[in-house]
PDB file of N, CA and C in Angstrom:
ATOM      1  N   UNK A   1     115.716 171.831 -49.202  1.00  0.00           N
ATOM      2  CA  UNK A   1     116.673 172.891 -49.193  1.00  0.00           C
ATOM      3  C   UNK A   1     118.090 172.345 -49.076  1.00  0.00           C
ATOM      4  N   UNK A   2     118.205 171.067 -48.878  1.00  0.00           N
ATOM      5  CA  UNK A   2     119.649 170.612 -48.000  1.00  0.00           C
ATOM      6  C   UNK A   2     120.072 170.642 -49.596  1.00  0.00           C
ATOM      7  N   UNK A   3     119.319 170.233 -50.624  1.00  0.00           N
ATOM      8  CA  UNK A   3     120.093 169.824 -51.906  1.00  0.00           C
ATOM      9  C   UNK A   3     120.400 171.316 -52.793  1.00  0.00           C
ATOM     10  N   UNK A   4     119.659 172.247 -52.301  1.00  0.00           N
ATOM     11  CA  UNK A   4     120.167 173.287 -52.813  1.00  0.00           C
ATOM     12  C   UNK A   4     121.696 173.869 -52.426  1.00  0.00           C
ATOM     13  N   UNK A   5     121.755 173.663 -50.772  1.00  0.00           N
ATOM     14  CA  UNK A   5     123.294 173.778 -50.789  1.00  0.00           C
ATOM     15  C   UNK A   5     124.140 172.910 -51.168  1.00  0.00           C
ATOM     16  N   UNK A   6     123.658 171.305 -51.067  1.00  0.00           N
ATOM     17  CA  UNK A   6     124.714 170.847 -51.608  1.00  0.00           C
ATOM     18  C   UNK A   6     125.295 170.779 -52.992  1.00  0.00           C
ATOM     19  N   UNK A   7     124.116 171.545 -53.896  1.00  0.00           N
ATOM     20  CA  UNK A   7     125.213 171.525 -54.919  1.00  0.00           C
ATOM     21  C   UNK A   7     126.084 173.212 -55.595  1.00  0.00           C
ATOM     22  N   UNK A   8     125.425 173.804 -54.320  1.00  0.00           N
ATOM     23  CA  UNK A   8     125.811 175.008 -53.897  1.00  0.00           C
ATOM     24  C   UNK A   8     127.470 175.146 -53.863  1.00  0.00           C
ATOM     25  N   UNK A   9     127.716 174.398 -52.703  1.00  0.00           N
ATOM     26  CA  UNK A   9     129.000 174.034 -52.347  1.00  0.00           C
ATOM     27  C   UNK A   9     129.980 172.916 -53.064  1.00  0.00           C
ATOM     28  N   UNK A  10     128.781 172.207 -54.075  1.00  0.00           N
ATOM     29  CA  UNK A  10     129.905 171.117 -55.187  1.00  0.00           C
ATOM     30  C   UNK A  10     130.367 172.056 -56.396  1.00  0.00           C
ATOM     31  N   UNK A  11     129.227 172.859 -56.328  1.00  0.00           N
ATOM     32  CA  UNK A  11     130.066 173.668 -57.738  1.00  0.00           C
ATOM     33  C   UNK A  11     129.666 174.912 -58.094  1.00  0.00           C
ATOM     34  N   UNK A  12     129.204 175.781 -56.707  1.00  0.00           N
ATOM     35  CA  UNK A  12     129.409 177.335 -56.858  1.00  0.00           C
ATOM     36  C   UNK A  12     128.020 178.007 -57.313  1.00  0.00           C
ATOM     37  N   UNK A  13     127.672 177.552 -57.869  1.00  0.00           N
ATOM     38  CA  UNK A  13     125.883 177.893 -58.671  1.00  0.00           C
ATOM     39  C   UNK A  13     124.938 177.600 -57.847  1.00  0.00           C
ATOM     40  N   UNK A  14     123.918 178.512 -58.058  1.00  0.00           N
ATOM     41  CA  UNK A  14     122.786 178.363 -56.960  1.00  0.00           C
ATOM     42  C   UNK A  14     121.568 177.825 -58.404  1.00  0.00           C
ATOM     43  N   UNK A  15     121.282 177.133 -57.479  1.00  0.00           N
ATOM     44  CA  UNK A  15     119.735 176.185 -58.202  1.00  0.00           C
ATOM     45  C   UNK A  15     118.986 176.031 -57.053  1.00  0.00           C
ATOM     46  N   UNK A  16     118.064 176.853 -57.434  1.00  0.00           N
ATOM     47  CA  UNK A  16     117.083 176.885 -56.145  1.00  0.00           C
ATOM     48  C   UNK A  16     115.640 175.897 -56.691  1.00  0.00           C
ATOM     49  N   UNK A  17     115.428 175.328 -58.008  1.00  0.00           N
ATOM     50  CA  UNK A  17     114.309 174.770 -58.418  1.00  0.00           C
ATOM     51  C   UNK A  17     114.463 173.171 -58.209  1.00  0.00           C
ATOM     52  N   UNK A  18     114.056 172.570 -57.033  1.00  0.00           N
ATOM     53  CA  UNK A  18     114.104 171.248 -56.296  1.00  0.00           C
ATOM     54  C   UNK A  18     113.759 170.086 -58.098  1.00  0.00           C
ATOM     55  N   UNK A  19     112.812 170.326 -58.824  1.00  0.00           N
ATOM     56  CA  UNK A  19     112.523 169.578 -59.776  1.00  0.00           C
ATOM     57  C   UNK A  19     114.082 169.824 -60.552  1.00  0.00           C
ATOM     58  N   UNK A  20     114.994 170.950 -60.783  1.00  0.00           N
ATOM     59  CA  UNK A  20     115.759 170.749 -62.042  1.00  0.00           C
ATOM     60  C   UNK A  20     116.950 169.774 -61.369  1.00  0.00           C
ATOM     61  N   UNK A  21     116.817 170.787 -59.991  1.00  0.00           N
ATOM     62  CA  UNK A  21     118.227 169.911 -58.770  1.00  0.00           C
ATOM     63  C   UNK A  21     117.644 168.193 -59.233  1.00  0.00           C
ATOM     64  N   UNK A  22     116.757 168.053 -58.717  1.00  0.00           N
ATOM     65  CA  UNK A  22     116.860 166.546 -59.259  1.00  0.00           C
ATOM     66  C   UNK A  22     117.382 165.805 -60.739  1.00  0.00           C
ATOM     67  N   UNK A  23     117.088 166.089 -61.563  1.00  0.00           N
ATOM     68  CA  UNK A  23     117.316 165.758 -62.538  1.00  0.00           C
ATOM     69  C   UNK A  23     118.750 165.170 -62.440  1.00  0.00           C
ATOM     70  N   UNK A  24     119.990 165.655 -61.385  1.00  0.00           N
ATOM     71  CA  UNK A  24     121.002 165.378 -60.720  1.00  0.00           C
ATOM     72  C   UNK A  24     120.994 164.247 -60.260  1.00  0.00           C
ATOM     73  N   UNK A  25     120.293 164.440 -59.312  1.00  0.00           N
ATOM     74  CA  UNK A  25     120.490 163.561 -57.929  1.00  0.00           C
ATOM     75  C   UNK A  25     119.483 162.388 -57.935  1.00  0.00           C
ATOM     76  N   UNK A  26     118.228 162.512 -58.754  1.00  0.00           N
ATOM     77  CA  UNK A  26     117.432 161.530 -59.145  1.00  0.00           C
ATOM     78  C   UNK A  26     116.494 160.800 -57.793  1.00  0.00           C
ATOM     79  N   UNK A  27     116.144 161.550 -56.990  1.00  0.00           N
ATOM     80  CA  UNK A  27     115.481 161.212 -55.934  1.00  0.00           C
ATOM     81  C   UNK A  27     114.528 160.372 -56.185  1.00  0.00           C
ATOM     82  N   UNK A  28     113.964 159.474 -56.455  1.00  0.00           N
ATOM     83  CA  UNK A  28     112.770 158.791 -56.880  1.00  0.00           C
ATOM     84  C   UNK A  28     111.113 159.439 -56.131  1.00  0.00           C
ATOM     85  N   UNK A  29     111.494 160.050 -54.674  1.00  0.00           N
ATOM     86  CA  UNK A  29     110.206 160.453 -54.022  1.00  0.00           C
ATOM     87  C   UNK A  29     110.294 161.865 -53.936  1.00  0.00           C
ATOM     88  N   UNK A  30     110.673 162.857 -54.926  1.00  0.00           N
ATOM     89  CA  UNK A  30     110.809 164.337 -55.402  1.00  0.00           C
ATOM     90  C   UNK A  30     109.683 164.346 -55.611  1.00  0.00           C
ATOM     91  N   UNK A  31     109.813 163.817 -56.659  1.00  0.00           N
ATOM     92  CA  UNK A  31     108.315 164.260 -57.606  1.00  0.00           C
ATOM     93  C   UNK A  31     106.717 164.189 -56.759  1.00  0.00           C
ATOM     94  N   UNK A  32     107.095 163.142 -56.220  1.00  0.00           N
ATOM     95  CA  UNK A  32     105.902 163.188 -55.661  1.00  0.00           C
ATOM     96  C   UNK A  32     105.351 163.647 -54.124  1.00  0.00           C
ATOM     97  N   UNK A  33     106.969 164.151 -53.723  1.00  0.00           N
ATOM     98  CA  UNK A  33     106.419 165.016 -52.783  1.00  0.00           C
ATOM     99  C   UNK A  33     105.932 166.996 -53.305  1.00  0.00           C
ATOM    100  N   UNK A  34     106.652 167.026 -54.388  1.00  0.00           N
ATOM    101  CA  UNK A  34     106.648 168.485 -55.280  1.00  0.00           C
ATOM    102  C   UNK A  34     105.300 168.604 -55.890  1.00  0.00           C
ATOM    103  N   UNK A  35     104.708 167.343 -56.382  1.00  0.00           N
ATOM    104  CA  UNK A  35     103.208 167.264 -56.388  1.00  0.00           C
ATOM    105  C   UNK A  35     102.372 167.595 -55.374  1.00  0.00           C
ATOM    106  N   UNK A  36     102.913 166.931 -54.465  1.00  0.00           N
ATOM    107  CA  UNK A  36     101.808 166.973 -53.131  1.00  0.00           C
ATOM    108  C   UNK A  36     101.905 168.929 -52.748  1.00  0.00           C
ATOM    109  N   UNK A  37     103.022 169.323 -52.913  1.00  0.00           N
ATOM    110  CA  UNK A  37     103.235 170.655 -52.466  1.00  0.00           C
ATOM    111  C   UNK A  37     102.359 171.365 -52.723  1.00  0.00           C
ATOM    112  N   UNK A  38     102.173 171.027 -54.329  1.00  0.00           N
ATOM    113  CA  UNK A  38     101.600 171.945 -55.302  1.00  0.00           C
ATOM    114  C   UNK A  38      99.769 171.933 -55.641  1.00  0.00           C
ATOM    115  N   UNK A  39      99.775 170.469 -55.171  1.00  0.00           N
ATOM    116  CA  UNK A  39      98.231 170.344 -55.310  1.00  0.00           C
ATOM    117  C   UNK A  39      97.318 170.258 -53.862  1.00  0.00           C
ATOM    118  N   UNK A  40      98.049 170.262 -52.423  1.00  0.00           N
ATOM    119  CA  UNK A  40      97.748 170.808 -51.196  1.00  0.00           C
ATOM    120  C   UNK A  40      97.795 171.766 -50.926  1.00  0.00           C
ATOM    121  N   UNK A  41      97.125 171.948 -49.836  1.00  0.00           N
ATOM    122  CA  UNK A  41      97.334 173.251 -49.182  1.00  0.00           C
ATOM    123  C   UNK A  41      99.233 173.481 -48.553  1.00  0.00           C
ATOM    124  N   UNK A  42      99.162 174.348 -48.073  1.00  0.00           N
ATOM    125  CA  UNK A  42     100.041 175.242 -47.667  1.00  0.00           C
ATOM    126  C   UNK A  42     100.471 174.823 -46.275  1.00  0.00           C
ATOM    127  N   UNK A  43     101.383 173.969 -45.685  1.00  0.00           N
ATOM    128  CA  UNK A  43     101.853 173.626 -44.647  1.00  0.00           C
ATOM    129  C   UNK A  43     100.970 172.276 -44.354  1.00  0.00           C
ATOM    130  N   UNK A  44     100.892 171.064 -45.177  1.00  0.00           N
ATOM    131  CA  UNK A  44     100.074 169.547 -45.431  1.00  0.00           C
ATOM    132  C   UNK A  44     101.008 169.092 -44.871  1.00  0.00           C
ATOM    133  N   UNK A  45     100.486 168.011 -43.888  1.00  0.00           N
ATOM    134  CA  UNK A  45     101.331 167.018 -42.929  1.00  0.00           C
ATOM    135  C   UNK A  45     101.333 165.834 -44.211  1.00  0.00           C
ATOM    136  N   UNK A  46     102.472 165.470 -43.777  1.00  0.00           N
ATOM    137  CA  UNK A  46     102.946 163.860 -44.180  1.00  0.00           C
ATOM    138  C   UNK A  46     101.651 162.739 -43.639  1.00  0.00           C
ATOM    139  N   UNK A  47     101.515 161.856 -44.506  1.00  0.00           N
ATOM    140  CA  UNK A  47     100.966 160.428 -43.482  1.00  0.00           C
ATOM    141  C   UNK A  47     102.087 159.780 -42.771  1.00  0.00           C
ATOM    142  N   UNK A  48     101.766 159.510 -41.254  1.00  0.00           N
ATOM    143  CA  UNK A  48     102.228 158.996 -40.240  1.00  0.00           C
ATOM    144  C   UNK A  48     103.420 157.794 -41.012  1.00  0.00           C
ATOM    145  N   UNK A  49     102.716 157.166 -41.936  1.00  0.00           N
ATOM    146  CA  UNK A  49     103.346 155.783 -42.679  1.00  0.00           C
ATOM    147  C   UNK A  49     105.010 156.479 -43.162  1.00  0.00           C
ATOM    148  N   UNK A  50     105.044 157.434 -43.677  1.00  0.00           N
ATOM    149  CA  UNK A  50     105.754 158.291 -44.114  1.00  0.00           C
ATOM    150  C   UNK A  50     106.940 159.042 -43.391  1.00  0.00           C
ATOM    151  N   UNK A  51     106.975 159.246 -41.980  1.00  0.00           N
ATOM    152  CA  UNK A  51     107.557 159.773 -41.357  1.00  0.00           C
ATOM    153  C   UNK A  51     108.630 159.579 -41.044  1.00  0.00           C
ATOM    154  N   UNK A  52     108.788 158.045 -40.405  1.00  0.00           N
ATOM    155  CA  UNK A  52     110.189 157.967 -40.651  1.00  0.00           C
ATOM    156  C   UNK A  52     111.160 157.546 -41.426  1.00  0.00           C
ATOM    157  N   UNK A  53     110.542 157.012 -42.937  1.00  0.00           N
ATOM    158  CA  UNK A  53     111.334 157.178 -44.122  1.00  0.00           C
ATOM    159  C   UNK A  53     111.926 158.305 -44.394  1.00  0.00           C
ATOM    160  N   UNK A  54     110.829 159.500 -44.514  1.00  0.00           N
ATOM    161  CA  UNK A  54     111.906 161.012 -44.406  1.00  0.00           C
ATOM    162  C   UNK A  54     112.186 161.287 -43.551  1.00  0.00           C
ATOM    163  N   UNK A  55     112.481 160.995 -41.898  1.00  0.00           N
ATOM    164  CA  UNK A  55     113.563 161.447 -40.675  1.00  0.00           C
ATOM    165  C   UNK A  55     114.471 160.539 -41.939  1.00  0.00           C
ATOM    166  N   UNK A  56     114.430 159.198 -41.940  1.00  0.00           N
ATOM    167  CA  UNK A  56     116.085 159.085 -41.883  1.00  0.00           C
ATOM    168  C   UNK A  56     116.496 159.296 -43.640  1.00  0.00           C
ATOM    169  N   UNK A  57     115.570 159.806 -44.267  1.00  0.00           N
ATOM    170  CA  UNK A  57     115.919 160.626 -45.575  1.00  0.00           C
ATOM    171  C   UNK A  57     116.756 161.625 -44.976  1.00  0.00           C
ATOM    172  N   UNK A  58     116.030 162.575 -44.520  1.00  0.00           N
ATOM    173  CA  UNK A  58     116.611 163.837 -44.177  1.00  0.00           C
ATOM    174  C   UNK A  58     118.211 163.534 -43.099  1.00  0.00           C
ATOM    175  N   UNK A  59     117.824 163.252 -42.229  1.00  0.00           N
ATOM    176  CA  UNK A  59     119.262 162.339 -41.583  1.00  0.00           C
ATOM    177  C   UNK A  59     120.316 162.182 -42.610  1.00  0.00           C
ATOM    178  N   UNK A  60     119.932 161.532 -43.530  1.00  0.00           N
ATOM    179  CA  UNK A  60     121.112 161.056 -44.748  1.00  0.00           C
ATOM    180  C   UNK A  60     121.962 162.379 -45.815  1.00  0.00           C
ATOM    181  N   UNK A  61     120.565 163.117 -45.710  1.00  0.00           N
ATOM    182  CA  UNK A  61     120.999 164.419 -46.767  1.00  0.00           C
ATOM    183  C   UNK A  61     121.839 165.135 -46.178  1.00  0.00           C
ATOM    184  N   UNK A  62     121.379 165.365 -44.604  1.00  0.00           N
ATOM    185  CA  UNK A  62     122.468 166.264 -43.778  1.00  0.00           C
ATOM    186  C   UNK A  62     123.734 165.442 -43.838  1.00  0.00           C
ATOM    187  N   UNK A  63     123.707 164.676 -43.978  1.00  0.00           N
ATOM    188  CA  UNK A  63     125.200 163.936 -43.394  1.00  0.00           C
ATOM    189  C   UNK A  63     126.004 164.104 -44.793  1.00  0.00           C
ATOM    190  N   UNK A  64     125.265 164.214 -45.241  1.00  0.00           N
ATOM    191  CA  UNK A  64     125.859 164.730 -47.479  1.00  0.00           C
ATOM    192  C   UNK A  64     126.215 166.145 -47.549  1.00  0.00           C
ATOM    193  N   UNK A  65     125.290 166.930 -46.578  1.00  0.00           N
ATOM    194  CA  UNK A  65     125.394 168.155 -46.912  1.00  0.00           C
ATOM    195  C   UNK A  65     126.844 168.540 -45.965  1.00  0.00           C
ATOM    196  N   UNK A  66     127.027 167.721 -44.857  1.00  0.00           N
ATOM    197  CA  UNK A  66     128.118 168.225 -44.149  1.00  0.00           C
ATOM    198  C   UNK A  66     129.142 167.813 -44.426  1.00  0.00           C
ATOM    199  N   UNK A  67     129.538 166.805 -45.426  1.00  0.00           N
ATOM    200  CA  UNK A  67     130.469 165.943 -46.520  1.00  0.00           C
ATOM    201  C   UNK A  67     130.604 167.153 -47.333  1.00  0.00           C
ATOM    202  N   UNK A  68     130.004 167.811 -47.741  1.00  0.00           N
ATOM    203  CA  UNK A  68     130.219 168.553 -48.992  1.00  0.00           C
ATOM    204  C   UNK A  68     130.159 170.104 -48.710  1.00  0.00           C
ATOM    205  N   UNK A  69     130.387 170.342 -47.172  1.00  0.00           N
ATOM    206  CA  UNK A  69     130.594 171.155 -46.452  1.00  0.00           C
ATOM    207  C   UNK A  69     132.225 171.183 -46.541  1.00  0.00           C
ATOM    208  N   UNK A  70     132.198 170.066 -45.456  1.00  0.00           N
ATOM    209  CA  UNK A  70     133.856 170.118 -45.340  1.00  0.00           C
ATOM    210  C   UNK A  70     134.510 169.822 -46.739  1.00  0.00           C
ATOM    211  N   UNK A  71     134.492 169.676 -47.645  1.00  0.00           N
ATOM    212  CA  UNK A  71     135.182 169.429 -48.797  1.00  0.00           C
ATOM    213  C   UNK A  71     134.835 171.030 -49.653  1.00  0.00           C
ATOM    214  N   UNK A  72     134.102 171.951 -49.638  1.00  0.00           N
ATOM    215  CA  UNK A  72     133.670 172.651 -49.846  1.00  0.00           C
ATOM    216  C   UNK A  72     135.301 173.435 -50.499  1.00  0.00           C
ATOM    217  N   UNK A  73     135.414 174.341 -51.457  1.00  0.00           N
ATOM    218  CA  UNK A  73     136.513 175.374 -51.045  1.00  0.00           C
ATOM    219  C   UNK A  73     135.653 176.953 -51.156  1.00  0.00           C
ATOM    220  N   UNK A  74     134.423 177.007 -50.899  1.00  0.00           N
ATOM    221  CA  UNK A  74     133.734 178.508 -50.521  1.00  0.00           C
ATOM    222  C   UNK A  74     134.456 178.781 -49.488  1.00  0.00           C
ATOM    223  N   UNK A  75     134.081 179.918 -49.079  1.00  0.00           N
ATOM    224  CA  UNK A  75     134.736 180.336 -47.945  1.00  0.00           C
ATOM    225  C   UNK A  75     133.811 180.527 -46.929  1.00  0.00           C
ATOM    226  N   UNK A  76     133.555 180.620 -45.432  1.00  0.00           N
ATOM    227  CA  UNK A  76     133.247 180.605 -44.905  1.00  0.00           C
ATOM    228  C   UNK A  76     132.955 182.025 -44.589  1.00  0.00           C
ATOM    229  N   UNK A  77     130.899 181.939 -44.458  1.00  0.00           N
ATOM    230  CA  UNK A  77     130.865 183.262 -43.717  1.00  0.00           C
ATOM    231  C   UNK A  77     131.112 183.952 -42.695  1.00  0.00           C
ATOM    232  N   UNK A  78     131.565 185.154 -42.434  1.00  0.00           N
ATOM    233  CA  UNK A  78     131.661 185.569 -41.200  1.00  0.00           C
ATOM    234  C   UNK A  78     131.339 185.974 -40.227  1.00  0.00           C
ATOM    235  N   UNK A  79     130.856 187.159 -40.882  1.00  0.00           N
ATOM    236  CA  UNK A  79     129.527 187.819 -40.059  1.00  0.00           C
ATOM    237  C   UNK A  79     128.120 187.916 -40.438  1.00  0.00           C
ATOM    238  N   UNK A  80     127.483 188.423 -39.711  1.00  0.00           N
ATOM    239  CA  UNK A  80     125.596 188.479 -39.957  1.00  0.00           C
ATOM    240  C   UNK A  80     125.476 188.864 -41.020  1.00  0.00           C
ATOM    241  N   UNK A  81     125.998 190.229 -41.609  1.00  0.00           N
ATOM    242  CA  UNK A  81     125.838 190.755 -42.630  1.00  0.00           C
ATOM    243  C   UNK A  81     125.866 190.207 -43.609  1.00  0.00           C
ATOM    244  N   UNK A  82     127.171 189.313 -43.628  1.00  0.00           N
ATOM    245  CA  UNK A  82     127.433 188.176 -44.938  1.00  0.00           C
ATOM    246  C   UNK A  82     126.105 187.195 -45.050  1.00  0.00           C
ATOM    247  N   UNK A  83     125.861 186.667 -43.832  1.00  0.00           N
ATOM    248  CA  UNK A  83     124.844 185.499 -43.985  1.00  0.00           C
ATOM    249  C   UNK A  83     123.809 186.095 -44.312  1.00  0.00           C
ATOM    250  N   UNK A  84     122.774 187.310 -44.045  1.00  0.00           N
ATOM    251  CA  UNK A  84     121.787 188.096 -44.512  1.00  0.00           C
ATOM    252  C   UNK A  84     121.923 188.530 -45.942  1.00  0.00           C
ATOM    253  N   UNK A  85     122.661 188.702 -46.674  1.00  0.00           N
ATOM    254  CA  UNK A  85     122.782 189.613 -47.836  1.00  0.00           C
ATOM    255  C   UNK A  85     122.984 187.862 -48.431  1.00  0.00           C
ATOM    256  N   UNK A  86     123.338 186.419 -47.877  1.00  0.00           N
ATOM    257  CA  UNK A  86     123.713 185.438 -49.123  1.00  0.00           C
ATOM    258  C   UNK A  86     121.934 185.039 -48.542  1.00  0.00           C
ATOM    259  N   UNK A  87     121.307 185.078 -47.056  1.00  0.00           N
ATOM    260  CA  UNK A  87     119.958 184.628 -47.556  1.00  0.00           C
ATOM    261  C   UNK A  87     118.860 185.674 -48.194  1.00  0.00           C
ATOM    262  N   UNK A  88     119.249 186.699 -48.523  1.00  0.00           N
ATOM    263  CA  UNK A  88     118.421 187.815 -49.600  1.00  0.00           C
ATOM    264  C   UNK A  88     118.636 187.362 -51.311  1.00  0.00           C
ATOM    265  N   UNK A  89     119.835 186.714 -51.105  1.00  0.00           N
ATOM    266  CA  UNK A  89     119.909 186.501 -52.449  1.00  0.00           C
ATOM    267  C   UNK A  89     119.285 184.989 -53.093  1.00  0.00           C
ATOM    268  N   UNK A  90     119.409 184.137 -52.203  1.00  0.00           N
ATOM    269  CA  UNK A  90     118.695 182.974 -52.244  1.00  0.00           C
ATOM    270  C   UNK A  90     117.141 183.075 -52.688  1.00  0.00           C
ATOM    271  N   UNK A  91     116.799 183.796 -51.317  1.00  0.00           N
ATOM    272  CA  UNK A  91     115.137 184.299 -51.630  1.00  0.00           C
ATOM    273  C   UNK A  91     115.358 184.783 -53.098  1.00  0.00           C
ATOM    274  N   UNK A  92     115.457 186.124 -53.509  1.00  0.00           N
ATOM    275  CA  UNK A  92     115.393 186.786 -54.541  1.00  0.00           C
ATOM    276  C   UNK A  92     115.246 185.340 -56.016  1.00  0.00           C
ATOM    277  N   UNK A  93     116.232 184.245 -55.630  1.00  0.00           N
ATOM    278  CA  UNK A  93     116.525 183.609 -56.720  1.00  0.00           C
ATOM    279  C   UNK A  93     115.798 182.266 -57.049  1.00  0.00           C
ATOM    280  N   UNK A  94     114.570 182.105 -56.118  1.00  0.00           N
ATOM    281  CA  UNK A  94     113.773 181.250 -55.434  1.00  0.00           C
ATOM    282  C   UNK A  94     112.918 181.886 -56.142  1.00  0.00           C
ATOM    283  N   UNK A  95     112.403 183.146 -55.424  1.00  0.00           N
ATOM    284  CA  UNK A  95     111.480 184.053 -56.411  1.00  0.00           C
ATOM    285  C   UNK A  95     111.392 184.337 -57.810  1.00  0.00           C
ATOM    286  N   UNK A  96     112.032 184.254 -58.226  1.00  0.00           N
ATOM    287  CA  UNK A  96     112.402 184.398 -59.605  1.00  0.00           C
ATOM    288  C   UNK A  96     112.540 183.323 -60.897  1.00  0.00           C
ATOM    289  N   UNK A  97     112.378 181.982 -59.578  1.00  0.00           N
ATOM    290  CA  UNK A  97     112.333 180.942 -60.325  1.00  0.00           C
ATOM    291  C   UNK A  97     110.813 180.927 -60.396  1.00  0.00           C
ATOM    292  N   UNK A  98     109.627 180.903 -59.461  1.00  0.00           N
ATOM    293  CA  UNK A  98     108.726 180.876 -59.534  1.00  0.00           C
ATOM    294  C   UNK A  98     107.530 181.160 -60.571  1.00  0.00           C
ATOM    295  N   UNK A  99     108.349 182.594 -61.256  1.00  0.00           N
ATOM    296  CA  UNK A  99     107.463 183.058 -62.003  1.00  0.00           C
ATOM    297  C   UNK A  99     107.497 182.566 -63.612  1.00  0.00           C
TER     298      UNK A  99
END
């Protein structure tokens, strides 16, 4: 999800489909975690071997995503309402990629 905002906030468009976002960003271990998604069950643990390559994956993305936070020129939400009605629209556009 971190890469959906970040290119959220690089250039205004929402891409909620992790396979096209890559095509970007070129993750080398996308694919094969988007496999694993798809051909496991529904909430599949990582192998142990694995774990802390993605802590400090994920570690790294946040620290990108908050780079491209502050450089951001969106505007900042304000209230609940705002943040509820931008995560209805996310969902909706998530959903919609699906089908």
């Amino acid at each position: 999800m971190t890469r959906v905002w970040y290119h959220l906030m690089r250039t205004g468009e929402i891409e909620a489909n992790l396979v096209t976002l890559n095509e970007g960003f070129r993750l080398p271990y996308i694919a094969d975690l988007v496999a694993r998604k798809l051909a496991g069950p529904e909430k599949s643990e990582l192998a142990d071997a694995d774990i802390a390559f993605h802590q400090s994956e994920y570690d790294r993305l946040r620290g990108e995503l908050q780079t491209a936070h502050e450089a951001s020129r969106l505007r900042e939400l304000t209230d609940d309402k705002a943040r509820a009605a931008l995560n209805d629209l996310l969902v909706r556009v998530r959903i919609r990629g699906l089908s």
